[in-house]
N, C-alpha and C. Protein backbone atom coordinates (compact mmCIF):
# COMPACT_ATOMS: atom_id res chain seq x y z
N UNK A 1 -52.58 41.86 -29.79
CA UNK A 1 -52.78 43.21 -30.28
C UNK A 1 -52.31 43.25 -31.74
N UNK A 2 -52.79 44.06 -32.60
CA UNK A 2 -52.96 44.37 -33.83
C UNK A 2 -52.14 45.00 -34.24
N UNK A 3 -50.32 45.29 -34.62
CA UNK A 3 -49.68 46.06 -35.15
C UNK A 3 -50.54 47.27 -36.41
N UNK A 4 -49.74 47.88 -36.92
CA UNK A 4 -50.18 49.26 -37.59
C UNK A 4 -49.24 48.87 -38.54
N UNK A 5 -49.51 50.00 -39.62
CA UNK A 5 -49.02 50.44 -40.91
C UNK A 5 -48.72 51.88 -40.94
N UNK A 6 -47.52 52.66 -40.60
CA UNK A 6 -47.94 54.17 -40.31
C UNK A 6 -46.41 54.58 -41.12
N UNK A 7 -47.11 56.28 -41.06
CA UNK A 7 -45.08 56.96 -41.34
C UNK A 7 -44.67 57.28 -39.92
N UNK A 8 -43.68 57.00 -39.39
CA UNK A 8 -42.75 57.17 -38.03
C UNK A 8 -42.64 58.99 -38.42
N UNK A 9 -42.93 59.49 -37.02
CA UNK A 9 -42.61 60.97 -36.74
C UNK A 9 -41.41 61.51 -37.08
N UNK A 10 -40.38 60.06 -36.45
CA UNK A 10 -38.94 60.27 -35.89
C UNK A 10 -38.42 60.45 -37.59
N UNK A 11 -38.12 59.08 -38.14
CA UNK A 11 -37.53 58.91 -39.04
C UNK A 11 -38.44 59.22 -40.33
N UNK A 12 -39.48 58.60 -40.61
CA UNK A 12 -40.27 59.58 -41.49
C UNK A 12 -40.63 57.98 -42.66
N UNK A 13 -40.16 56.80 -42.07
CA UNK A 13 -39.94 55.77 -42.66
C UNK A 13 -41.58 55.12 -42.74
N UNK A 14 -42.24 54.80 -44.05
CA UNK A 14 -43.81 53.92 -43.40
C UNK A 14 -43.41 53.10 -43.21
N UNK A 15 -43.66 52.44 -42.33
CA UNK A 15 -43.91 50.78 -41.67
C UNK A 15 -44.46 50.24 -40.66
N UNK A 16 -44.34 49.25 -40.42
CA UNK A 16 -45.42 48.72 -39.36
C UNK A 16 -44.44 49.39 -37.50
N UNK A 17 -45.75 49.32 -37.01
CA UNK A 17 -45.54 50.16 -35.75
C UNK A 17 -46.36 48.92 -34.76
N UNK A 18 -45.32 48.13 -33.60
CA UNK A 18 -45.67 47.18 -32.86
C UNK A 18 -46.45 47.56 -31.81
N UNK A 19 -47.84 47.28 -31.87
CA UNK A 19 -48.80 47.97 -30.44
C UNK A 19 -48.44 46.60 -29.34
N UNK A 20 -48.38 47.88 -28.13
CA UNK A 20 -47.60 47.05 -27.07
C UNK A 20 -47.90 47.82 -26.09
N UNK A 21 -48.18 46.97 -24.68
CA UNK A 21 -48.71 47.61 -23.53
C UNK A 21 -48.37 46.77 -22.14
N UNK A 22 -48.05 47.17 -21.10
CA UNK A 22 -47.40 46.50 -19.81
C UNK A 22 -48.48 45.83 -19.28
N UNK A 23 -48.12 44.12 -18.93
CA UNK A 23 -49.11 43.46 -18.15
C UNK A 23 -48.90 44.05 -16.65
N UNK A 24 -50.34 44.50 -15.79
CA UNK A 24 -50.42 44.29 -14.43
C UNK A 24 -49.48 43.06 -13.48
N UNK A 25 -48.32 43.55 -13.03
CA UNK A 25 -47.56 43.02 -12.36
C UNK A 25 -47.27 41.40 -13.02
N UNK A 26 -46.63 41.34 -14.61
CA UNK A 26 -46.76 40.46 -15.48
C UNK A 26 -47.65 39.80 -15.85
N UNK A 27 -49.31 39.73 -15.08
CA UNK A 27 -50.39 38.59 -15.17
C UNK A 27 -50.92 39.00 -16.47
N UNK A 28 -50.13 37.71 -17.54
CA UNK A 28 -50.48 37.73 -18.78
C UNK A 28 -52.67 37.82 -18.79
N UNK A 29 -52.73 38.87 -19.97
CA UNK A 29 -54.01 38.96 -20.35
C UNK A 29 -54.69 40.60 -19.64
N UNK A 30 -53.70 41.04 -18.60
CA UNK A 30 -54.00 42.46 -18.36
C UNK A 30 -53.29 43.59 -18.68
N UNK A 31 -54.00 44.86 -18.33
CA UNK A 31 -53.39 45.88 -19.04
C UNK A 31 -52.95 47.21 -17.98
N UNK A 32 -51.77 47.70 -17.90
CA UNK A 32 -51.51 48.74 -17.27
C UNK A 32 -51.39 49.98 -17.32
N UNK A 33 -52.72 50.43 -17.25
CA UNK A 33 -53.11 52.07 -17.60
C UNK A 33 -52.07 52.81 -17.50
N UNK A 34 -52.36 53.21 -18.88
CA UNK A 34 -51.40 54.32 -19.40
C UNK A 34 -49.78 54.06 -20.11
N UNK A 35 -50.13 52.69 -20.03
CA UNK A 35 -48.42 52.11 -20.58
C UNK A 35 -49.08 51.61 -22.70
N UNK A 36 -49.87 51.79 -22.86
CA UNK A 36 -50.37 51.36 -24.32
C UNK A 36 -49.32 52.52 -25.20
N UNK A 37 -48.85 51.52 -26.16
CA UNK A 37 -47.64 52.64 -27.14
C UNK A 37 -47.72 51.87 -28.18
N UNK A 38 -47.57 52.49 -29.30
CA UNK A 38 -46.33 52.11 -30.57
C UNK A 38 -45.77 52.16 -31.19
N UNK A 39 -44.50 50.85 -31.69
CA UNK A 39 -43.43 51.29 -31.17
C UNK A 39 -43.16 50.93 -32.55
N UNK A 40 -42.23 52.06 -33.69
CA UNK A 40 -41.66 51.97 -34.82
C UNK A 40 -40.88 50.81 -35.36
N UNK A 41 -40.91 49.76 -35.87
CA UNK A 41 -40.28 48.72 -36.39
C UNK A 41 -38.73 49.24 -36.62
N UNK A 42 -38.40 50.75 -37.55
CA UNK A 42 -37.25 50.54 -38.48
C UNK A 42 -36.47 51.14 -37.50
N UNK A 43 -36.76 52.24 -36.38
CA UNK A 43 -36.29 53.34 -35.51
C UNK A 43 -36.24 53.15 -34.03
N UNK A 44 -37.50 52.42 -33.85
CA UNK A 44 -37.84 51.99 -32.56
C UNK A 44 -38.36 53.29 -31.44
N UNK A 45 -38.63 54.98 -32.72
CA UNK A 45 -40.07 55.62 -31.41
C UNK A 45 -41.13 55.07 -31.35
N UNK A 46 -41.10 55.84 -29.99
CA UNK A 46 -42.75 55.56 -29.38
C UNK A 46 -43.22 56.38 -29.05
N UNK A 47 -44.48 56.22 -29.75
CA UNK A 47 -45.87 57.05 -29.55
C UNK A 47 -46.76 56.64 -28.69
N UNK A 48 -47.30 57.75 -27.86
CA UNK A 48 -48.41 57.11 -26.89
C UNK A 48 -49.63 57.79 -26.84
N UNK A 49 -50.55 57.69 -26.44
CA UNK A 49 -51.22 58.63 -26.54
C UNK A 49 -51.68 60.11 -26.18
N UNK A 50 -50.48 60.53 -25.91
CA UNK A 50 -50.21 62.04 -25.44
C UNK A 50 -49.24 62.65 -25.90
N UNK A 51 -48.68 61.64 -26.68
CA UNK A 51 -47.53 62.52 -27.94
C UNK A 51 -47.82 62.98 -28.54
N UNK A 52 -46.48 63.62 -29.79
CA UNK A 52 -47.46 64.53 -31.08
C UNK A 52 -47.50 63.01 -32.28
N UNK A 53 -48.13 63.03 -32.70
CA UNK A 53 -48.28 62.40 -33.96
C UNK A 53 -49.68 60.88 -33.72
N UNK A 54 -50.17 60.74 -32.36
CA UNK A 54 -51.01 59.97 -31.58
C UNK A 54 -51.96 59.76 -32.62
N UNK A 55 -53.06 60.67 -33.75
CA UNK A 55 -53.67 60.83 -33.96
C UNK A 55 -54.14 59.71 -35.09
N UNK A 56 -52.93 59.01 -35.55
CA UNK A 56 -53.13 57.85 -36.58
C UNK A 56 -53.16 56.54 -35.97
N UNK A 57 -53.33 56.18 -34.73
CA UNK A 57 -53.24 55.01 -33.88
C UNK A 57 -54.39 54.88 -33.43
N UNK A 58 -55.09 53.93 -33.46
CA UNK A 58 -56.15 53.30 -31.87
C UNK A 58 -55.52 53.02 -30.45
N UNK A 59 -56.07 53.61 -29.25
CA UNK A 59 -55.48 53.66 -28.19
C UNK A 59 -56.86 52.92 -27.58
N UNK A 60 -56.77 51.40 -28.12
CA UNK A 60 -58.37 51.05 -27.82
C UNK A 60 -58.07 50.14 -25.72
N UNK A 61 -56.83 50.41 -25.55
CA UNK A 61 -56.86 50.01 -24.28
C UNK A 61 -56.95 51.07 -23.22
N UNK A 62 -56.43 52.46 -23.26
CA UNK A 62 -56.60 52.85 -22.85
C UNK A 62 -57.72 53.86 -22.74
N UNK A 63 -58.29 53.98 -23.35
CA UNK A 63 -59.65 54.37 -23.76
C UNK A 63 -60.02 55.46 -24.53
N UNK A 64 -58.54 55.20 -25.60
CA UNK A 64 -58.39 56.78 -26.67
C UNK A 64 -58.74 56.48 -27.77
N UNK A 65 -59.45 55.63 -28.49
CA UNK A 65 -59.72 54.82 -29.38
C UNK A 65 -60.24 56.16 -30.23
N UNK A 66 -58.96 56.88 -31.18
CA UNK A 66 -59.16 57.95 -32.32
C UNK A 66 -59.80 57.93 -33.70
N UNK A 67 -60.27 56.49 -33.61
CA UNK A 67 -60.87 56.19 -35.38
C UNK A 67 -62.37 56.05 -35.24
């Protein structure tokens, strides 16, 4: 997955934001609906796609893909 370049909600800091999502009962290469987030480098919030600030992310796993 493709990290980001964003401003954090929390802290207000731009930087890269780690896209990250739970494997199906660990089996590397799957994805567990509704766990897709990312997650602030300097602060460590997380945005998902039902938070406020969602709108600058691709949510291309779970099928919110905003761009």
């Amino acid at each position: 997955m493709s990290n980001v370049v964003a401003t954090c909600r929390r802290c207000e800091y731009t930087c890269e934001h780690r896209h990250m999502h739970d494997a199906a009962h660990g089996i590397e290469g799957t994805h567990m609906a509704g766990t897709e987030r990312f997650e602030c480098s300097n602060c460590g919030h997380v945005t998902r796609y039902y938070t406020p600030g969602y709108e600058k992310f691709k949510f291309v796993l779970d099928g919110k893909d905003n761009g």
